[in-house]
C-alpha atoms as a PDB file:
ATOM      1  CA  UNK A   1       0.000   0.000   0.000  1.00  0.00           C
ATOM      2  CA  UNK A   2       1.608   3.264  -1.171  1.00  0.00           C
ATOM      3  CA  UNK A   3       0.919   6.648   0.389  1.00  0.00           C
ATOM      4  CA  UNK A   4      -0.262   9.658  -1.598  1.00  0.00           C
ATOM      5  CA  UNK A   5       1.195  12.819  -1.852  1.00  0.00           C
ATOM      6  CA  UNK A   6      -0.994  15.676  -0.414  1.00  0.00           C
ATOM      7  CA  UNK A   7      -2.882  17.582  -2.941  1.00  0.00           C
ATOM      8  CA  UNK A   8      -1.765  21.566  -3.349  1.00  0.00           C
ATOM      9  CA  UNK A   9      -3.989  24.206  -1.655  1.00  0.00           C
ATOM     10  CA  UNK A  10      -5.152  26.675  -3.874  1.00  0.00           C
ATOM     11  CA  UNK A  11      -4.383  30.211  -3.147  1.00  0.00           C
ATOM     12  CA  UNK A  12      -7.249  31.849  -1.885  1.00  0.00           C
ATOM     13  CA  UNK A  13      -5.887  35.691  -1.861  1.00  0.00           C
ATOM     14  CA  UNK A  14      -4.660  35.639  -6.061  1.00  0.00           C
ATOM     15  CA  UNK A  15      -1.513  36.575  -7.365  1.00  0.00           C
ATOM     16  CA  UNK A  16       1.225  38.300  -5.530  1.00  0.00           C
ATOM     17  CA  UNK A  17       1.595  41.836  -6.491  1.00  0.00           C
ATOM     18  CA  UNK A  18       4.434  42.181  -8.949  1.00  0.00           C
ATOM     19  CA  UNK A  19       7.709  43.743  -7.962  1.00  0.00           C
ATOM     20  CA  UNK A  20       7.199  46.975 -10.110  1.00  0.00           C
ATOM     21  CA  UNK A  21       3.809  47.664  -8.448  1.00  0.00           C
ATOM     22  CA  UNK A  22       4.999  49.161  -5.131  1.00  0.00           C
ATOM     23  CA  UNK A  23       2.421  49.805  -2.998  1.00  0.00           C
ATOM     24  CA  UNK A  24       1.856  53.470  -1.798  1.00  0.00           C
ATOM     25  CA  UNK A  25      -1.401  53.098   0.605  1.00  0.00           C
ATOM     26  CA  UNK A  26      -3.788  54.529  -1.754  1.00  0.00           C
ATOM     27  CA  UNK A  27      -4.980  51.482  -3.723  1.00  0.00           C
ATOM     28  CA  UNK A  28      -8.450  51.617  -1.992  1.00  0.00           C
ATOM     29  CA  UNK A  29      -9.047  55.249  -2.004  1.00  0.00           C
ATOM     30  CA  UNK A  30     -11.170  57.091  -4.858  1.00  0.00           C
ATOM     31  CA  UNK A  31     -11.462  60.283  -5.837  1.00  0.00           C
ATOM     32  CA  UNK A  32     -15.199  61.100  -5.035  1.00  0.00           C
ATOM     33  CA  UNK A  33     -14.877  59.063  -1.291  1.00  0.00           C
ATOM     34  CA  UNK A  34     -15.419  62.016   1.573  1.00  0.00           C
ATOM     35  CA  UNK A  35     -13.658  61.291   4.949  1.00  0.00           C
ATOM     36  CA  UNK A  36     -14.392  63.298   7.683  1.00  0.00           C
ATOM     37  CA  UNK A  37     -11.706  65.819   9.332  1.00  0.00           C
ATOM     38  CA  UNK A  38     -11.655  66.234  12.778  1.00  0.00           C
ATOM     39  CA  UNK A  39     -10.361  68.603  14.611  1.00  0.00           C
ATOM     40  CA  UNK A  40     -11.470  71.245  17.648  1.00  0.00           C
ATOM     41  CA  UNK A  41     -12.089  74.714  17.636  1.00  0.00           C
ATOM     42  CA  UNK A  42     -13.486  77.174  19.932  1.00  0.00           C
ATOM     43  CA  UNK A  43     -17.526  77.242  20.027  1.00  0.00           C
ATOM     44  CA  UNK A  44     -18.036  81.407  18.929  1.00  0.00           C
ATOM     45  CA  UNK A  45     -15.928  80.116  15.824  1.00  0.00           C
ATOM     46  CA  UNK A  46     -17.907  77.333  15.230  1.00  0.00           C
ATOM     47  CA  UNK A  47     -20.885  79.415  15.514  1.00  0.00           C
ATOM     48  CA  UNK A  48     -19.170  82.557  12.982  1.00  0.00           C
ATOM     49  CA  UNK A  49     -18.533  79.647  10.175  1.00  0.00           C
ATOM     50  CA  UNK A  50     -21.651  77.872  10.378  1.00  0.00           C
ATOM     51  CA  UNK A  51     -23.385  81.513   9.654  1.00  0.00           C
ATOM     52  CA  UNK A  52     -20.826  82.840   7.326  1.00  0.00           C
ATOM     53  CA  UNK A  53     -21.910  79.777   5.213  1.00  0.00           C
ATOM     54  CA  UNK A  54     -25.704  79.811   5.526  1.00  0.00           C
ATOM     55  CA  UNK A  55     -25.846  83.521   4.784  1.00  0.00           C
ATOM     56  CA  UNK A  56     -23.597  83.317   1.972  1.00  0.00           C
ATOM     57  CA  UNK A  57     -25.342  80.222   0.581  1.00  0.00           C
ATOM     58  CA  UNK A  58     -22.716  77.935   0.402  1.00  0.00           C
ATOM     59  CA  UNK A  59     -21.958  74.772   1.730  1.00  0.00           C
ATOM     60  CA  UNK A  60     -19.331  73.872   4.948  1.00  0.00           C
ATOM     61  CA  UNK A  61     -17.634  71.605   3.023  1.00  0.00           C
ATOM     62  CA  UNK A  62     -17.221  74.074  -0.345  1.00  0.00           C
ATOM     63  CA  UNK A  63     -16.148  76.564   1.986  1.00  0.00           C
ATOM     64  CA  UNK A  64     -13.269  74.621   3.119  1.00  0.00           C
ATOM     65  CA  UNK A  65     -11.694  73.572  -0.136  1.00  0.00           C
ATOM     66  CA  UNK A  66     -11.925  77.051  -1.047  1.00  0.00           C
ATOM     67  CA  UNK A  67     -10.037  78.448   1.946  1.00  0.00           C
ATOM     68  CA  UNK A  68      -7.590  75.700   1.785  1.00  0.00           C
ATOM     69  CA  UNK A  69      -6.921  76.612  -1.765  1.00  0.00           C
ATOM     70  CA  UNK A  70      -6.484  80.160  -1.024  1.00  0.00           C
ATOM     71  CA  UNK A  71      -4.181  79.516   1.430  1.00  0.00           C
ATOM     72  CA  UNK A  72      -2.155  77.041  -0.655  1.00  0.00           C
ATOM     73  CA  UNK A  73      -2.136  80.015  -3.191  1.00  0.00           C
ATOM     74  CA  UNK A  74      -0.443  82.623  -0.775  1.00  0.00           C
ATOM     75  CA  UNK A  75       1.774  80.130   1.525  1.00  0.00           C
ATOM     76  CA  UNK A  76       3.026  78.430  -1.028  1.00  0.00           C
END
């Protein structure tokens, strides 16, 4: 009676990524995806933005981009 060799697994996970493909941490974000950012500020500034916004009918978020542009713009 002669003993079998086991059978080969399959792999489950695919192919290994190839050595030119380095890996940067970003695979799995897109472009549209939103995150939030958190961070804390003082409540009367909270208060100021969420106005300046509303009465200038534009959105938190738009707001933000903008500024951050700006700033990019005259900081360098």
């Amino acid at each position: 009676m002669a003993l079998e060799a086991p059978k080969k697994r399959t792999n489950p996970k695919g192919e290994p990524p190839k050595a030119t493909e380095t890996p940067s941490g970003q695979e799995n974000t897109k472009k549209g995806d939103t995150l939030p950012i958190n961070f804390k500020t003082d409540a009367e500034f909270v208060k100021e933005w969420r106005v300046y916004c509303v009465v200038n009918d534009i959105s938190q978020i738009d707001q933000f981009k903008k500024m951050f542009e700006f700033y990019k713009k005259q900081h360098g």
